[in-house]
C-alpha atoms as a PDB file:
ATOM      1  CA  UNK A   1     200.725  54.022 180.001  1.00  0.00           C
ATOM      2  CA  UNK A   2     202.618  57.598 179.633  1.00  0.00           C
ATOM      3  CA  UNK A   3     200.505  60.528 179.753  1.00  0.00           C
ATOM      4  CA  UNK A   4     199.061  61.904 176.076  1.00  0.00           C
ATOM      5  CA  UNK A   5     201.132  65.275 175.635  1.00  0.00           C
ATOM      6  CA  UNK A   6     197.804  67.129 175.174  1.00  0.00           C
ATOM      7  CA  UNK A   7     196.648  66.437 178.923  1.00  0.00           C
ATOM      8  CA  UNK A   8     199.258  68.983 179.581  1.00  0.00           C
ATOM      9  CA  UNK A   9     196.831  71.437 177.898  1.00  0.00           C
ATOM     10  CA  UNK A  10     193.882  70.446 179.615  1.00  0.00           C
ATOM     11  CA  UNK A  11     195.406  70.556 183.050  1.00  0.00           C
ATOM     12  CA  UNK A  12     196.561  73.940 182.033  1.00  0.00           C
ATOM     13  CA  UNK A  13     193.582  75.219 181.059  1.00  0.00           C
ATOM     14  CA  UNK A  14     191.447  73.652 184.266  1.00  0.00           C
ATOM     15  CA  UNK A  15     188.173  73.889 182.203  1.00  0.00           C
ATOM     16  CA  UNK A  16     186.328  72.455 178.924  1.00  0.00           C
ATOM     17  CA  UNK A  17     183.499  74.082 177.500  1.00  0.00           C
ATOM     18  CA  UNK A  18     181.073  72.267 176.995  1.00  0.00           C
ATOM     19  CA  UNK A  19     178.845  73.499 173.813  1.00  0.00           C
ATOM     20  CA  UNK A  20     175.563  71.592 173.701  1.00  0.00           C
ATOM     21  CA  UNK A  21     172.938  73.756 171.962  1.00  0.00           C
ATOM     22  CA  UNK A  22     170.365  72.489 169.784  1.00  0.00           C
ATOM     23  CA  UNK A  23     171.169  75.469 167.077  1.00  0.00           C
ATOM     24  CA  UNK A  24     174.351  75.070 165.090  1.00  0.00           C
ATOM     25  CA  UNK A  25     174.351  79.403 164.627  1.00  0.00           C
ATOM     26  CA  UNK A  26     174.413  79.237 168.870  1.00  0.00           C
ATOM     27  CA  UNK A  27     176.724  76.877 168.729  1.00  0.00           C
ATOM     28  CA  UNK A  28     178.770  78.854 166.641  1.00  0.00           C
ATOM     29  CA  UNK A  29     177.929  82.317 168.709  1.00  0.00           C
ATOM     30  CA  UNK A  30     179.057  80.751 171.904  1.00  0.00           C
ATOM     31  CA  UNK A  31     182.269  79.139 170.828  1.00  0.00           C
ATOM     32  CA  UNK A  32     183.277  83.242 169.078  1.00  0.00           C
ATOM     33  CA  UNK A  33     182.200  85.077 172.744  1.00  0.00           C
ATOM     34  CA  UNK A  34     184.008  82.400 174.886  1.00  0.00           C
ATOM     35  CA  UNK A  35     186.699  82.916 172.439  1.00  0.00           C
ATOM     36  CA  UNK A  36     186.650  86.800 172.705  1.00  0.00           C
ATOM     37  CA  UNK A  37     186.969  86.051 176.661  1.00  0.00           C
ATOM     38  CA  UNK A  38     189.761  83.646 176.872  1.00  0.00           C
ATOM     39  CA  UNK A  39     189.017  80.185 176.128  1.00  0.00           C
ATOM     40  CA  UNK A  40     191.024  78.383 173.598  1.00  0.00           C
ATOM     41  CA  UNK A  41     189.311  74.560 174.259  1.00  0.00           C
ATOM     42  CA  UNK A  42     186.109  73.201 173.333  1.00  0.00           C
ATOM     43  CA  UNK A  43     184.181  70.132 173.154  1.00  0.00           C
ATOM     44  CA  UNK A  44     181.295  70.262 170.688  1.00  0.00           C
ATOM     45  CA  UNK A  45     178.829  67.478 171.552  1.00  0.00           C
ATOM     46  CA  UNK A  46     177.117  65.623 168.499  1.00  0.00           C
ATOM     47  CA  UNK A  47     173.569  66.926 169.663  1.00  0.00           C
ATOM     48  CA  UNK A  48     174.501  70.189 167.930  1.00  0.00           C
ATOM     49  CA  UNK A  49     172.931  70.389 164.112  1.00  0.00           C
ATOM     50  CA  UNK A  50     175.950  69.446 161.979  1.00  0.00           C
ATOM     51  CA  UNK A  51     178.504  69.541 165.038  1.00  0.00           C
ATOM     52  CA  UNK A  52     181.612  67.656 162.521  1.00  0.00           C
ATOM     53  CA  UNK A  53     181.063  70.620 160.504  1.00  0.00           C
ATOM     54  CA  UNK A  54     181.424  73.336 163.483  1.00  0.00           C
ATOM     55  CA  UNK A  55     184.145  70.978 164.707  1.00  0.00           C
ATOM     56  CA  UNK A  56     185.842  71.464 160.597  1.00  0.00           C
ATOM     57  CA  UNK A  57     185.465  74.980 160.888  1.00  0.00           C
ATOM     58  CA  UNK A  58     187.142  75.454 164.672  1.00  0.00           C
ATOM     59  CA  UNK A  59     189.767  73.186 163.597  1.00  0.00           C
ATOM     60  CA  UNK A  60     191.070  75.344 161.016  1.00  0.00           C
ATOM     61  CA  UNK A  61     192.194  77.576 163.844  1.00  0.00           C
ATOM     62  CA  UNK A  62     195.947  76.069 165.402  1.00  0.00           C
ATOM     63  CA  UNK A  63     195.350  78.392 168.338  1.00  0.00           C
ATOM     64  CA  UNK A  64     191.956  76.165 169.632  1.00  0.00           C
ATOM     65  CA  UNK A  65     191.900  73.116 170.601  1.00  0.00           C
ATOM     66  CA  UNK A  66     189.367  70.799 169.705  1.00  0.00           C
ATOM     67  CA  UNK A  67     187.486  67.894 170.732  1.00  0.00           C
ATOM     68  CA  UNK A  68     183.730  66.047 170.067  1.00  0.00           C
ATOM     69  CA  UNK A  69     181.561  65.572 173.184  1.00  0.00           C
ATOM     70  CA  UNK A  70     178.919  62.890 173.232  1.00  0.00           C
ATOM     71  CA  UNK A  71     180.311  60.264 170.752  1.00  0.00           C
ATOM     72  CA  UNK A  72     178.178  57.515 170.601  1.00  0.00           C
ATOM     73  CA  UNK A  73     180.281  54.801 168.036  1.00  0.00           C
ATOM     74  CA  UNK A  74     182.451  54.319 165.882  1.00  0.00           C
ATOM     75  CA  UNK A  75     181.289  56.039 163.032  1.00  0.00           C
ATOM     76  CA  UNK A  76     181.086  59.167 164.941  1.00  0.00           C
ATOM     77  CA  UNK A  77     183.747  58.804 166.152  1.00  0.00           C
ATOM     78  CA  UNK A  78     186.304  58.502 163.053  1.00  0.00           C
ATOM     79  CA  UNK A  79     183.733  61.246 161.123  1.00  0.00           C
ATOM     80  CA  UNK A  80     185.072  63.284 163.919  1.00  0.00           C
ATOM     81  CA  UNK A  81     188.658  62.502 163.593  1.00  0.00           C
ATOM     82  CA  UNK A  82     188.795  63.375 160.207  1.00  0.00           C
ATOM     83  CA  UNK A  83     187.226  66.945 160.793  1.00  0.00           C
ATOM     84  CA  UNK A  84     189.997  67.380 163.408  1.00  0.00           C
ATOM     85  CA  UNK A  85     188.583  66.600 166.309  1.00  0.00           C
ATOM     86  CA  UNK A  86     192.042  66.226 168.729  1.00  0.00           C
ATOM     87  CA  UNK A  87     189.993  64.301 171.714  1.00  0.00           C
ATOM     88  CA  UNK A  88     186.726  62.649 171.921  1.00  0.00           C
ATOM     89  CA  UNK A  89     183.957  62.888 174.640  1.00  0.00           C
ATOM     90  CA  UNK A  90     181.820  59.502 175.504  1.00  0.00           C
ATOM     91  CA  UNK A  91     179.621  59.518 178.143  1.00  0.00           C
ATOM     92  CA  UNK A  92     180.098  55.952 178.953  1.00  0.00           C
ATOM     93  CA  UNK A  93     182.645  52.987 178.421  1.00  0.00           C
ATOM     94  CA  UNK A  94     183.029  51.664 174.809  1.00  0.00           C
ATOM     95  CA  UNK A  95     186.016  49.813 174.055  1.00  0.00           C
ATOM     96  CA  UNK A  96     185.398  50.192 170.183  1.00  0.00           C
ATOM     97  CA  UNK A  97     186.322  53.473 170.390  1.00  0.00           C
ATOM     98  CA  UNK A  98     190.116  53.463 171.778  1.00  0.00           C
ATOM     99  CA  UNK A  99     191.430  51.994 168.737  1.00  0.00           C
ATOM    100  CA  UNK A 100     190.425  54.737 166.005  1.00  0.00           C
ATOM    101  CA  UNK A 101     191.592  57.237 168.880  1.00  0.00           C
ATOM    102  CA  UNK A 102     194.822  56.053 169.010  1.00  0.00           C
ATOM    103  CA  UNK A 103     195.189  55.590 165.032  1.00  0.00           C
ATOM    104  CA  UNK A 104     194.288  59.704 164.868  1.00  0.00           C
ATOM    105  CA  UNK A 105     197.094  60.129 167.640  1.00  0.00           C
ATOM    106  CA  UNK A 106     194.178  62.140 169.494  1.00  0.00           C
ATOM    107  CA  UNK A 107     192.918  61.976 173.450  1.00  0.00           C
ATOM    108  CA  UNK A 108     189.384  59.289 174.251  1.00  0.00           C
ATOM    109  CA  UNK A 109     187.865  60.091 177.402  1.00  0.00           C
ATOM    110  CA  UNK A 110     185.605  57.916 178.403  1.00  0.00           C
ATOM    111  CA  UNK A 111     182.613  58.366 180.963  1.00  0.00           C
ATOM    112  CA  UNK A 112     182.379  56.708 184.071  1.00  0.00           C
ATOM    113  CA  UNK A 113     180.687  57.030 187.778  1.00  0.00           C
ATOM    114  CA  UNK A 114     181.314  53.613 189.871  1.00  0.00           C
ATOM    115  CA  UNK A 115     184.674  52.387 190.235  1.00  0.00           C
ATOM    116  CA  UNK A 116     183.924  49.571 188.139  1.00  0.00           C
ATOM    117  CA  UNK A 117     183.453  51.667 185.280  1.00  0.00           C
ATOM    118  CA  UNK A 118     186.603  53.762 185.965  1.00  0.00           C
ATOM    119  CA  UNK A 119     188.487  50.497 185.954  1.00  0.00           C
ATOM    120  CA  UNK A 120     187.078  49.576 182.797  1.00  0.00           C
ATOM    121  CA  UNK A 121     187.366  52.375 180.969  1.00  0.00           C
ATOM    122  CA  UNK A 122     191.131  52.421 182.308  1.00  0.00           C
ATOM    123  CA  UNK A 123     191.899  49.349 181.596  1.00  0.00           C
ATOM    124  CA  UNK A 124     190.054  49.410 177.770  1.00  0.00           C
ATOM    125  CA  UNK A 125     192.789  52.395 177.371  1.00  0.00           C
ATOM    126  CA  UNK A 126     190.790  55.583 177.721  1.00  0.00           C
ATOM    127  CA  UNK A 127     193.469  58.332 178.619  1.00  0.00           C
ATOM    128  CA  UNK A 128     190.742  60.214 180.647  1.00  0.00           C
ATOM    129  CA  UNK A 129     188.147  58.997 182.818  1.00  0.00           C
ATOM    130  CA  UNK A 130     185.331  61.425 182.208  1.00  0.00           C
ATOM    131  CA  UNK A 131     183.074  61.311 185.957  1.00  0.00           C
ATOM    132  CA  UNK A 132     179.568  61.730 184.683  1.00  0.00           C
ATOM    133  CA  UNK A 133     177.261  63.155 186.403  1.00  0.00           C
ATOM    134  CA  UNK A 134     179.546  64.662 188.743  1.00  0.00           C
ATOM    135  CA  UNK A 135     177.020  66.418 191.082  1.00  0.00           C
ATOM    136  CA  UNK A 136     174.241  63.953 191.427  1.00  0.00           C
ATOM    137  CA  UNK A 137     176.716  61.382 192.108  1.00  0.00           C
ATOM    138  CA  UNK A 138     178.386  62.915 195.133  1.00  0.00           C
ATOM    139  CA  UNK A 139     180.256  66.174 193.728  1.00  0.00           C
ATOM    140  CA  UNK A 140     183.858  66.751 194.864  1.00  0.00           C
ATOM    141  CA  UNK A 141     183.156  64.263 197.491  1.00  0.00           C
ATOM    142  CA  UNK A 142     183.111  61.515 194.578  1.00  0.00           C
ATOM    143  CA  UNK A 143     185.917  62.455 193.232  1.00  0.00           C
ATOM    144  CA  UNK A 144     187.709  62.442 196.169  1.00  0.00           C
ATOM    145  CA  UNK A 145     187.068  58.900 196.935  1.00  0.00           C
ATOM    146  CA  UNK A 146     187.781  57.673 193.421  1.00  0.00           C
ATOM    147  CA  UNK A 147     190.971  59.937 193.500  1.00  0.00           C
ATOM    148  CA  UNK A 148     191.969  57.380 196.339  1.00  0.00           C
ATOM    149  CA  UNK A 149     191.291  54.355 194.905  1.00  0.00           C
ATOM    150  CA  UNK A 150     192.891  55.488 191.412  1.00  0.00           C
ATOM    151  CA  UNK A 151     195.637  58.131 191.892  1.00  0.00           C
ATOM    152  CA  UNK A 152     196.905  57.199 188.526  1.00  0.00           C
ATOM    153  CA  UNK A 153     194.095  57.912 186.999  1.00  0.00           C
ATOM    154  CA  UNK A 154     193.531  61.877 185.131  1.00  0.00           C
ATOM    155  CA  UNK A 155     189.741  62.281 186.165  1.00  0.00           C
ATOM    156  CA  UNK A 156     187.226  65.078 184.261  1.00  0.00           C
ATOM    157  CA  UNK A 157     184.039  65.279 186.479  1.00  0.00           C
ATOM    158  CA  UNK A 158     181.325  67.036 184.125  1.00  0.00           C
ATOM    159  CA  UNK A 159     177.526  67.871 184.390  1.00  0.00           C
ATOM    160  CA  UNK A 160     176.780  70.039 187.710  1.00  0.00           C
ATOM    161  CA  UNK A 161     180.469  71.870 187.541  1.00  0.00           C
ATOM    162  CA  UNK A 162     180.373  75.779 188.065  1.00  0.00           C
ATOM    163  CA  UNK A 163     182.612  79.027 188.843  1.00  0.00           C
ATOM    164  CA  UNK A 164     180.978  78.382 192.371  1.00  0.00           C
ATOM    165  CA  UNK A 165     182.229  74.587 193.301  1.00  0.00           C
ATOM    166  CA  UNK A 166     184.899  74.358 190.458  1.00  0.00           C
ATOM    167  CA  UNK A 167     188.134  74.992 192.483  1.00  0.00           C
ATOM    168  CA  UNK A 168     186.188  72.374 195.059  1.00  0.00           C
ATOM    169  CA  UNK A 169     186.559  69.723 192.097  1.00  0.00           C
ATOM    170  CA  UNK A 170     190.629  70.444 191.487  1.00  0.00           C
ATOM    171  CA  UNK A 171     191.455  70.668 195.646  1.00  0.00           C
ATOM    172  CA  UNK A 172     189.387  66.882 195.306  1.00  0.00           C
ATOM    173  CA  UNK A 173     191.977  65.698 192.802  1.00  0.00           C
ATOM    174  CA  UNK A 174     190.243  66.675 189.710  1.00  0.00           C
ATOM    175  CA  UNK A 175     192.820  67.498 186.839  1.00  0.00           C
ATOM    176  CA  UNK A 176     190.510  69.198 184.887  1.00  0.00           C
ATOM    177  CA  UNK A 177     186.693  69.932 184.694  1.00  0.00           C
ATOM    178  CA  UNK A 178     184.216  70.000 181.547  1.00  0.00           C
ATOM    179  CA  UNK A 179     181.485  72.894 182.465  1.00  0.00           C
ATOM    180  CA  UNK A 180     178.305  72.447 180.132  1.00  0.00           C
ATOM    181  CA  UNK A 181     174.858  75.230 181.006  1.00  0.00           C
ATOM    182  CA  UNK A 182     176.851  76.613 184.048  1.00  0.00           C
ATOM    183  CA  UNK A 183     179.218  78.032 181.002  1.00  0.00           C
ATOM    184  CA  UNK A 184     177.140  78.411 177.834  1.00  0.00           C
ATOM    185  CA  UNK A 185     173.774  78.945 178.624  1.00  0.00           C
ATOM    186  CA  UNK A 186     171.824  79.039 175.259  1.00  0.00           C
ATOM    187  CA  UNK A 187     169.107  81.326 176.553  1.00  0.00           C
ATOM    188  CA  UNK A 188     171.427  83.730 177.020  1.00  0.00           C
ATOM    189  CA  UNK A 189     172.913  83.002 173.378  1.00  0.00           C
ATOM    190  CA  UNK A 190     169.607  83.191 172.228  1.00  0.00           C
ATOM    191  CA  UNK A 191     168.867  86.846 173.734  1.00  0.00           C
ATOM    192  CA  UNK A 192     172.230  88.111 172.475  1.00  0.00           C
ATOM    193  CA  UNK A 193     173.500  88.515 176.010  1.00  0.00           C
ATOM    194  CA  UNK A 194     177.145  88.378 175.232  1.00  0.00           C
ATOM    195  CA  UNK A 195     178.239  90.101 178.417  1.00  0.00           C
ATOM    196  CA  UNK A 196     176.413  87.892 180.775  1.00  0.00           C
ATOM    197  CA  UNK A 197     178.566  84.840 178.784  1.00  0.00           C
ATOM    198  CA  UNK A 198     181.478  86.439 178.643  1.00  0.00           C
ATOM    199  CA  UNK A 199     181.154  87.365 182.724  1.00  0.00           C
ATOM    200  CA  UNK A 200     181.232  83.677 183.237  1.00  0.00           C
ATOM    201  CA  UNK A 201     183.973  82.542 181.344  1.00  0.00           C
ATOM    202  CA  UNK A 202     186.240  86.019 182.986  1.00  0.00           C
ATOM    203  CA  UNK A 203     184.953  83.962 186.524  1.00  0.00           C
ATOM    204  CA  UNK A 204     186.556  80.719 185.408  1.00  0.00           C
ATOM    205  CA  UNK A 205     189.811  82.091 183.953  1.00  0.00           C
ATOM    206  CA  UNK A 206     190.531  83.936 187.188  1.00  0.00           C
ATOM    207  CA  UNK A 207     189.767  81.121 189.249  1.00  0.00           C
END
């Protein structure tokens, strides 16, 4: 299976935002300030208020890229595709999904933490192999021994990733990382602390 041209982008940019807030007007805040620092890809998970909406409304922009995080069916998943949604986040293996994915001519990347589940969700023709949770299930370490087993496999560890251990997840064979809290904290959205955000994301792009 050849590689989906927009994986290019992803290794190129190293990191995913991951925008989980349970305020869409957060959402929204985080997505301009990461913007404002660098960023040009996001994943916007379905707990967000509305998030096909905010997904609509980013969508509109050709410079950004992107993508739904925490699709849980079909449903979702094709609402998503139609708001322009250009790759889709599930945090587990679900064959239904590959199928709309690959009508929309968008990227499915599909969780995983065993090597069972890697192999399925390889073999059911997810184009990513999202490792979920990353840090509770061995960090860079994990990846590292998965990388073995599957070196043709494009692996996204997510949940645990920060500026601290994220060039730890790339040296272990990671092509790319989705950063969640460590990223967009919405505490700090919530007190209007734009710098402290922005600080982050200025750590990531020069790492």
């Amino acid at each position: 299976m050849s590689e989906h041209p927009l994986i290019g982008q992803l290794r190129a940019a190293r990191v995913v935002p991951v925008v989980r807030m349970k305020s869409a007007a957060h959402a929204a805040t985080a997505v301009r300030w990461l913007y404002d620092a660098g960023l040009r890809i996001f994943e916007i998970t379905m707990t967000i208020p509305d998030a096909p909406g905010l997904i609509r409304e980013l969508s509109s922009d050709p410079a950004l890229l992107v993508g739904a995080g925490t699709v849980p069916d079909v449903e979702t998943a094709e609402t998503c595709l139609r708001a322009g949604a250009r790759f889709l986040v599930s945090p587990w293996v679900d064959p239904d999904l590959v199928a709309p994915v690959r009508r929309a001519g968008a990227v499915l990347m599909s969780g995983a933490t065993t090597p069972t589940e890697v192999r399925a969700a390889h073999r059911a023709g997810a184009q990513v192999v999202k490792v979920f949770p990353a840090s509770s299930a061995g960090g860079p370490g994990h990846i590292k021994a998965l990388r073995s087993v599957f070196p043709e496999v494009v692996f996204c560890p997510t949940g645990g990733v920060d500026p601290g251990n994220l060039a730890a997840y790339l040296a272990a064979g990671a092509a790319f990382v989705g950063m969640g809290g460590k990223l967009v904290d919405e505490s700090l959205v919530a007190a209007n602390e734009r710098g402290a955000v922005m600080d982050v994301a200025r750590q990531i792009l020069a790492a």
